[in-house]
Every structure is written in C-alpha cells, then in structure tokens.
N, C-alpha and C. Protein backbone atom coordinates (compact mmCIF):
# COMPACT_ATOMS: atom_id res chain seq x y z
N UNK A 1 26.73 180.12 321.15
CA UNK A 1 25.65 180.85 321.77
C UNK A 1 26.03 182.33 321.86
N UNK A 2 25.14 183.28 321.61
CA UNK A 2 25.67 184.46 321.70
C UNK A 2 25.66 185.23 322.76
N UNK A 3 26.56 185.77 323.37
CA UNK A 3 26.64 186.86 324.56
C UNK A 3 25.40 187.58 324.84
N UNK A 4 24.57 187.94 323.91
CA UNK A 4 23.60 188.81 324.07
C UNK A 4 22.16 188.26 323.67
N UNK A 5 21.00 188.24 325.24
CA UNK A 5 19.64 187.39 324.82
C UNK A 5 19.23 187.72 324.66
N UNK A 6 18.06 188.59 323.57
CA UNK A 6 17.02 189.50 323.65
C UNK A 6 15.89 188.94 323.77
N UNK A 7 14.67 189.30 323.75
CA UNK A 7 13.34 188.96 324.21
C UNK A 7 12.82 188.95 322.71
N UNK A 8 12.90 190.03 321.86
CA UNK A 8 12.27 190.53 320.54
C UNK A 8 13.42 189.68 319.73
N UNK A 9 13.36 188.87 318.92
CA UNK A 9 14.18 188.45 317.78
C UNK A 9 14.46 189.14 316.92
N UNK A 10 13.44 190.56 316.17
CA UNK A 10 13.81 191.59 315.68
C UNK A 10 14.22 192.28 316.08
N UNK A 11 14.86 192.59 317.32
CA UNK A 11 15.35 193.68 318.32
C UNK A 11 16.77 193.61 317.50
N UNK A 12 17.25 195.06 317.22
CA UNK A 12 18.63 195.23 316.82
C UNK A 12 19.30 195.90 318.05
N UNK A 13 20.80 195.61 317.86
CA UNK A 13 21.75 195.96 319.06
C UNK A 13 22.55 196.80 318.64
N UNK A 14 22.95 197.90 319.56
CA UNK A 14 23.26 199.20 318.86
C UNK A 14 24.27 199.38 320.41
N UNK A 15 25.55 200.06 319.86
CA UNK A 15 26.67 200.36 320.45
C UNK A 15 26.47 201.71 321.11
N UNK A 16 27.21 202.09 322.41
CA UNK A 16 26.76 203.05 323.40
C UNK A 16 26.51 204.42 321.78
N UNK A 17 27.39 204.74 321.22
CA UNK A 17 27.74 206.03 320.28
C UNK A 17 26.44 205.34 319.16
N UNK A 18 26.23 204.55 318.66
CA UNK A 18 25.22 204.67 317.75
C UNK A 18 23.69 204.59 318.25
N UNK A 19 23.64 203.87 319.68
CA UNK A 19 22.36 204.08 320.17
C UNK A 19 22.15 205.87 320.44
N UNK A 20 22.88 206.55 320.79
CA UNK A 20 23.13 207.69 321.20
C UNK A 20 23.16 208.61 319.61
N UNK A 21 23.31 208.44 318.86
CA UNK A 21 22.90 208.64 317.68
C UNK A 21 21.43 208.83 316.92
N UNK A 22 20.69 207.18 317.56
CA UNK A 22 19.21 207.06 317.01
C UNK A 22 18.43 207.90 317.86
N UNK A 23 18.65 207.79 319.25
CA UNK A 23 18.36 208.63 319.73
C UNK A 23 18.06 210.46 319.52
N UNK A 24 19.07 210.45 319.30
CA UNK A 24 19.10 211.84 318.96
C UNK A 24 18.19 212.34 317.72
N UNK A 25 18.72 211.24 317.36
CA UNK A 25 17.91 211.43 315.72
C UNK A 25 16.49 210.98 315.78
N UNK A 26 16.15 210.31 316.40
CA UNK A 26 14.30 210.16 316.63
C UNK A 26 13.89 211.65 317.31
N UNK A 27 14.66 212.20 318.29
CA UNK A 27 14.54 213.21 318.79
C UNK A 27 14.56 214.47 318.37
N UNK A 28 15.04 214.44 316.96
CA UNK A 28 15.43 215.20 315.67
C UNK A 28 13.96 215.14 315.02
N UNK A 29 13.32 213.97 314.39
CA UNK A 29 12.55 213.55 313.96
C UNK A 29 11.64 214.38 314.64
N UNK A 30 11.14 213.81 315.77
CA UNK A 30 9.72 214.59 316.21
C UNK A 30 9.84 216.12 316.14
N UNK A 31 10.92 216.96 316.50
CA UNK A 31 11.07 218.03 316.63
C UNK A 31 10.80 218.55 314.88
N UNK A 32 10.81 217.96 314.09
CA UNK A 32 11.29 218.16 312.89
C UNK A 32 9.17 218.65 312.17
N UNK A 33 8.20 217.49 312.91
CA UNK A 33 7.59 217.47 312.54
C UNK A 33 6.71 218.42 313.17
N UNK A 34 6.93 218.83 314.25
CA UNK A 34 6.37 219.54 315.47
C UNK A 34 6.40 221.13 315.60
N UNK A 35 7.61 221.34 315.14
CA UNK A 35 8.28 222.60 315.05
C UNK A 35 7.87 223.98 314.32
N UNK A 36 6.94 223.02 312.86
CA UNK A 36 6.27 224.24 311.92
C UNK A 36 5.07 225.11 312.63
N UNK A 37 4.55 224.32 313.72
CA UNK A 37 2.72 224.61 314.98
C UNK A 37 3.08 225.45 315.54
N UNK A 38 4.53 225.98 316.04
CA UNK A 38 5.13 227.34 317.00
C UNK A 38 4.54 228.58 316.43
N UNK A 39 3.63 229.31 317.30
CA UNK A 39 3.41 230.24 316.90
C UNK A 39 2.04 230.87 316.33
N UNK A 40 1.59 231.98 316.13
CA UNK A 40 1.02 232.54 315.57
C UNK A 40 0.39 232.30 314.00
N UNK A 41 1.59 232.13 313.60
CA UNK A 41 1.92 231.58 312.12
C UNK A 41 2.31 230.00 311.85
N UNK A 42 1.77 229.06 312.89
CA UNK A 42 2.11 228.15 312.65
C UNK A 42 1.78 227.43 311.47
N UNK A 43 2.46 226.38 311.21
CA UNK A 43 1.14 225.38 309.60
C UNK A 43 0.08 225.09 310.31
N UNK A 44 -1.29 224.24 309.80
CA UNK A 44 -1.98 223.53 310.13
C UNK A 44 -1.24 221.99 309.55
N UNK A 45 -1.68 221.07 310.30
CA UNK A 45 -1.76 219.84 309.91
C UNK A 45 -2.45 218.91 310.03
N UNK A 46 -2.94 218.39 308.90
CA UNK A 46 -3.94 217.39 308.28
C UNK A 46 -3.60 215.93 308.63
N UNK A 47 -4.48 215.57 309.80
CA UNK A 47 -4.39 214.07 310.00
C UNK A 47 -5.73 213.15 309.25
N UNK A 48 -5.28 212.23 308.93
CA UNK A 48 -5.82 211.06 308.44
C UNK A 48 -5.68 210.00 308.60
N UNK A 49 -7.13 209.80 309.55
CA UNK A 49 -7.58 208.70 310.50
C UNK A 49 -7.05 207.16 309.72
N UNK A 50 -7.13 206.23 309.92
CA UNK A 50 -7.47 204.66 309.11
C UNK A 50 -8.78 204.49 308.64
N UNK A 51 -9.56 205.06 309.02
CA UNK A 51 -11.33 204.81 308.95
C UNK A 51 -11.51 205.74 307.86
N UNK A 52 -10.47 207.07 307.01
CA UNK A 52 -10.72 207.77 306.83
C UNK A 52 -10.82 209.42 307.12
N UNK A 53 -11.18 209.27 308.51
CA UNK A 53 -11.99 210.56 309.08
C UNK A 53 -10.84 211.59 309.40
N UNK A 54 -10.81 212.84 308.51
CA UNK A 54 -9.72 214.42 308.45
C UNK A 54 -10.05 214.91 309.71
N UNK A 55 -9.06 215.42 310.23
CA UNK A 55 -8.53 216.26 311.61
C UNK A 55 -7.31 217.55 311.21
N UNK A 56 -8.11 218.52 311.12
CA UNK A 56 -7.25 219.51 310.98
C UNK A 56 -6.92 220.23 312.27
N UNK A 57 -5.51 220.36 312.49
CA UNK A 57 -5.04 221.00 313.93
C UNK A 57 -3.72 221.83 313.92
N UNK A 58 -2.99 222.40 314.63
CA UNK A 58 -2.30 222.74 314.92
C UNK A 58 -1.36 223.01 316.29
N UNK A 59 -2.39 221.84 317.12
CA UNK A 59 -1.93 221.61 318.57
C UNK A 59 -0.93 220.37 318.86
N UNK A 60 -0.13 221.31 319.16
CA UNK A 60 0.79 219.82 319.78
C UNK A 60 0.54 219.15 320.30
N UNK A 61 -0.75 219.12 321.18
CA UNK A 61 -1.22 217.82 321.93
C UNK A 61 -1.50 216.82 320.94
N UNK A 62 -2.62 217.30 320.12
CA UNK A 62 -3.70 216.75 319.33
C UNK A 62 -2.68 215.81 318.57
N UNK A 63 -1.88 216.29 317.82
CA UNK A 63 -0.86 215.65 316.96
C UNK A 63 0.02 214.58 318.32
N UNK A 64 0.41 214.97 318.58
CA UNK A 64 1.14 213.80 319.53
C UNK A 64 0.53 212.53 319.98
N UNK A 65 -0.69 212.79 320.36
CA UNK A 65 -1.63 211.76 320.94
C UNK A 65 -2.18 211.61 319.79
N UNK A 66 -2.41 211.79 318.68
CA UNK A 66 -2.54 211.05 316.80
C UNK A 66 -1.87 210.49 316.43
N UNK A 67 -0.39 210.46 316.45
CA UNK A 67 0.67 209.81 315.88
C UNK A 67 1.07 209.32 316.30
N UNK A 68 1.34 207.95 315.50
CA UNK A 68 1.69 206.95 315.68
C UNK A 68 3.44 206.77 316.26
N UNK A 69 3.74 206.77 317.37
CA UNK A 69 5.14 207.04 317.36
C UNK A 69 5.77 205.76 317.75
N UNK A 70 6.79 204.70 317.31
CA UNK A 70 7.70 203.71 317.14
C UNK A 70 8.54 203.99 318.13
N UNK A 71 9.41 205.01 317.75
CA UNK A 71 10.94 205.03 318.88
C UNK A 71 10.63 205.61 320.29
N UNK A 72 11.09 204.40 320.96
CA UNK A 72 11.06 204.60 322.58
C UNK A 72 11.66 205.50 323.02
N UNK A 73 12.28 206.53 322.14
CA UNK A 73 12.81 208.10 322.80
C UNK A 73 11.80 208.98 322.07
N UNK A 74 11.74 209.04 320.90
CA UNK A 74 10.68 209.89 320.41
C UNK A 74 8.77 209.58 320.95
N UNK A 75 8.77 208.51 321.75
CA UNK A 75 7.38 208.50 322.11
C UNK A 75 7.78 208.78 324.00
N UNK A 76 8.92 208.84 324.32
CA UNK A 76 9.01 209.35 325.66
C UNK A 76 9.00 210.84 325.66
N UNK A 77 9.62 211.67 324.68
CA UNK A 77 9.43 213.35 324.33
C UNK A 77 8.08 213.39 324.57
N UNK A 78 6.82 212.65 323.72
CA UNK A 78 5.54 212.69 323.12
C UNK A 78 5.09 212.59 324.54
N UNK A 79 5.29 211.45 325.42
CA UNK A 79 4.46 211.75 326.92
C UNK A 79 5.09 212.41 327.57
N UNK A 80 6.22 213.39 327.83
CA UNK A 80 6.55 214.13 328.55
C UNK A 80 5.82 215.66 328.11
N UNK A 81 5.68 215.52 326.79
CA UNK A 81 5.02 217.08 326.28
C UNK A 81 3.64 216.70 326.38
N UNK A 82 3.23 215.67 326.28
CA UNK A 82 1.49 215.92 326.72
C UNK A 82 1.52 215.87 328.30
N UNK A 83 2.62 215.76 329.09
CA UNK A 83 2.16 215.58 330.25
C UNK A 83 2.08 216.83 331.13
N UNK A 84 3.22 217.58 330.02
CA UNK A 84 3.13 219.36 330.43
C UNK A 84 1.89 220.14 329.84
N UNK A 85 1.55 219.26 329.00
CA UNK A 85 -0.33 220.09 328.61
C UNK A 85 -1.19 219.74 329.28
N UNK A 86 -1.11 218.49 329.94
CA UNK A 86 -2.34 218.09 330.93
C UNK A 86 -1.76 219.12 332.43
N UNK A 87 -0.52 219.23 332.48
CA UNK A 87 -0.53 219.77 334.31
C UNK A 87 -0.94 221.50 333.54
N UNK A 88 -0.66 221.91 332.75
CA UNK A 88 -0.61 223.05 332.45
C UNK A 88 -1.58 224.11 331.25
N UNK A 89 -2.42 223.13 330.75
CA UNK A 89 -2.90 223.47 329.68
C UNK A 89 -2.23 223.99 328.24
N UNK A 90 -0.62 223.85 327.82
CA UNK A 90 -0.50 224.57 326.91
C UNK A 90 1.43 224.09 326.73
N UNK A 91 1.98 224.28 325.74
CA UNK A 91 3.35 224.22 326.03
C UNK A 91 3.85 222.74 325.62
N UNK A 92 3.09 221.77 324.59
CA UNK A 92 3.46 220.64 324.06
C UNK A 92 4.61 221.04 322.73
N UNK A 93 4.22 222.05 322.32
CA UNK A 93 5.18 222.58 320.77
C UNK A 93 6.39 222.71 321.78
N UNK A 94 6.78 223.90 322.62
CA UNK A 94 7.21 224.27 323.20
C UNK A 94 8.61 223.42 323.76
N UNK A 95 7.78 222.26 324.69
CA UNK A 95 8.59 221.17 325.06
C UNK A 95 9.53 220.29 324.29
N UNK A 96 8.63 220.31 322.84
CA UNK A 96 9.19 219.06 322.29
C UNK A 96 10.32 219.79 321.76
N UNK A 97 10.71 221.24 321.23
CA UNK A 97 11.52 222.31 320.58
C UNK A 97 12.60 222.10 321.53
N UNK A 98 12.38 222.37 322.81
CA UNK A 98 13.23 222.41 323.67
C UNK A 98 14.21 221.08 324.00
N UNK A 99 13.49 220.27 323.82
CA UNK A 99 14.13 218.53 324.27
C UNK A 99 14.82 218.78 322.97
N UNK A 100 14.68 218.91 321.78
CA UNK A 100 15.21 218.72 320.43
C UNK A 100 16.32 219.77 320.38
N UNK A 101 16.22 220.83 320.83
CA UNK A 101 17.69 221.60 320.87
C UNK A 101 18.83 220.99 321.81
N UNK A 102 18.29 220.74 323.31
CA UNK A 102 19.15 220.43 324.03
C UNK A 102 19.88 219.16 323.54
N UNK A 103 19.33 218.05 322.93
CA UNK A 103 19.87 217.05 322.21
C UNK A 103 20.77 217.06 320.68
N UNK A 104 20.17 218.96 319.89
CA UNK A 104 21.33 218.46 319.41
C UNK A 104 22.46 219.69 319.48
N UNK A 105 22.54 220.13 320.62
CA UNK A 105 23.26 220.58 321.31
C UNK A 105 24.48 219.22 321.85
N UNK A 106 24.09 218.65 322.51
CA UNK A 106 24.50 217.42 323.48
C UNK A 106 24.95 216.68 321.71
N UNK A 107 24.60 216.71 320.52
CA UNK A 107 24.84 215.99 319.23
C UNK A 107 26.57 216.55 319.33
N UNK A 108 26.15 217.80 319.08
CA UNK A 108 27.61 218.82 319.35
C UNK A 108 29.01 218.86 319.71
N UNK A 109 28.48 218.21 321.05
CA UNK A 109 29.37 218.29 322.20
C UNK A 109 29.78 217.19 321.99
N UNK A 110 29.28 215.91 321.51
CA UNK A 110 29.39 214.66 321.72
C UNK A 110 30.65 214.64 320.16
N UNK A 111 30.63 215.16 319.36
CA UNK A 111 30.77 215.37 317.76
C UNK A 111 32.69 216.23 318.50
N UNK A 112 32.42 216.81 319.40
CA UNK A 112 33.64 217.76 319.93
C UNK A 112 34.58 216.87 320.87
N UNK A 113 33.72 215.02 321.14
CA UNK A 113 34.66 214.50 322.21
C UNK A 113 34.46 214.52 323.49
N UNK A 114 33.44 215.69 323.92
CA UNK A 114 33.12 215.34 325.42
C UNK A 114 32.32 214.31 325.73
N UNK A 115 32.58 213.95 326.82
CA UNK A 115 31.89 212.72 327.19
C UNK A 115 30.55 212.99 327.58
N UNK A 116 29.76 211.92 327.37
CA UNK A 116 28.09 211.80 327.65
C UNK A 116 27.73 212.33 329.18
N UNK A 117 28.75 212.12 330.04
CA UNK A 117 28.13 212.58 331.47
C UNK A 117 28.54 213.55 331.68
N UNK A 118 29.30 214.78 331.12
CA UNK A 118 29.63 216.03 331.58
C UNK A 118 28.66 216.31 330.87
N UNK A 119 28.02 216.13 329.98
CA UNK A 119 26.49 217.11 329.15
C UNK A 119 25.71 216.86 329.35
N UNK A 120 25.51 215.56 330.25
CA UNK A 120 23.81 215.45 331.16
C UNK A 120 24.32 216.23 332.56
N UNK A 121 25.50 216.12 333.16
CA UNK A 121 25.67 216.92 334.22
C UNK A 121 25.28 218.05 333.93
N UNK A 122 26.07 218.75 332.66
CA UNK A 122 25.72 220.02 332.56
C UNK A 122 24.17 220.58 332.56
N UNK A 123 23.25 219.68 331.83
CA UNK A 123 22.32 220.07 331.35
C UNK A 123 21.06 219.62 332.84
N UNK A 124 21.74 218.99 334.04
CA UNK A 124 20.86 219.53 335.20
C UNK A 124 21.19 220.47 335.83
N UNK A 125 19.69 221.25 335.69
CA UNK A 125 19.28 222.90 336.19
C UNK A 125 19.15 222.69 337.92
C-alpha cells in the first residue's frame, strides 16, 4: 500500500524543490503571457471564443478572466490580479509582473541555497 492517498488518481506528487519549481514556473508562464499589455505600447491580444466569437483586448482583466488557467498557482496570481482590478479599477498587468519578478527573484535565491523561509520572510513588507 502506498504511503501517499490522493483523491485524483491523476494527481502527480512532486518533492518540496520540484513543487517549488512548477510553481515558479506556472508563475513564469502567466507573467510570460501578460507582460507584452504593459503600457502604452502594449500588444493587443486576440482571443478565440469555442463558439468562435474574436475578442480583441489588451486588458489584463479581460484576458485573465478568458483564459483558461490549469495551475493552482498560476490561477491564484489570476484571482489575486483581478481582485486588485475589482477593489481598484486598474493594475491586473501590473500585479501579475510583480508576483512574477518576486518569484523569480525567490528562483535566485533558492538556485544560491537559501532557504525557502528567509525569502518569504524577506519578502513580507
């Protein structure tokens, strides 16, 4: 019998350093896709519905709450940055840039040997 029960039978099990990895890297991911909308000069981007139906935008809301997001860290970024556009009207690009540096910042540090709780210590303001 194995040590470990999961609920999901497809659920994979991932070690403190490689969960901390996907993490980062889903967190990489959204930032990756998010990042070109900063600005003045941002891209536009072209969504396409299932039904068909084109959505051209360049709002980080709009796109966040469109896409389809899988990883339970990259769709926790996604409601934390729409949740700063609903209290605030504005600042979803913004947020998600910011979560995505500080993580791979914390990639960094982690890559240098410090341990995981001196860089969440550090990183409360």
């Amino acid at each position: 019998m194995s040590a470990i029960c999961t609920l999901n039978p497809k659920a994979e099990v991932a070690r403190a350093a490689q969960a901390l990895a996907l993490n980062i890297s889903a967190a990489r991911g959204i930032q990756d896709v998010i990042k070109t909308n900063l600005g003045p000069k941002g891209t536009l981007k072209m969504l396409v519905s299932g039904a068909g139906d084109i959505k051209i935008t360049k709002d980080g809301n709009v796109l966040l709450h469109e896409m389809q997001i899988q990883h339970p860290t990259a769709s926790l970024i996604a409601r934390a940055s729409t949740a700063i556009d609903d209290q605030t009207g504005d600042g979803t690009t913004s947020t998600v840039l910011l979560i995505g540096e500080l993580l791979k910042q914390a990639d960094n540090y982690l890559a240098d040997g410090l341990h995981p709780r001196l860089i969440t210590e550090g990183f409360e303001i």
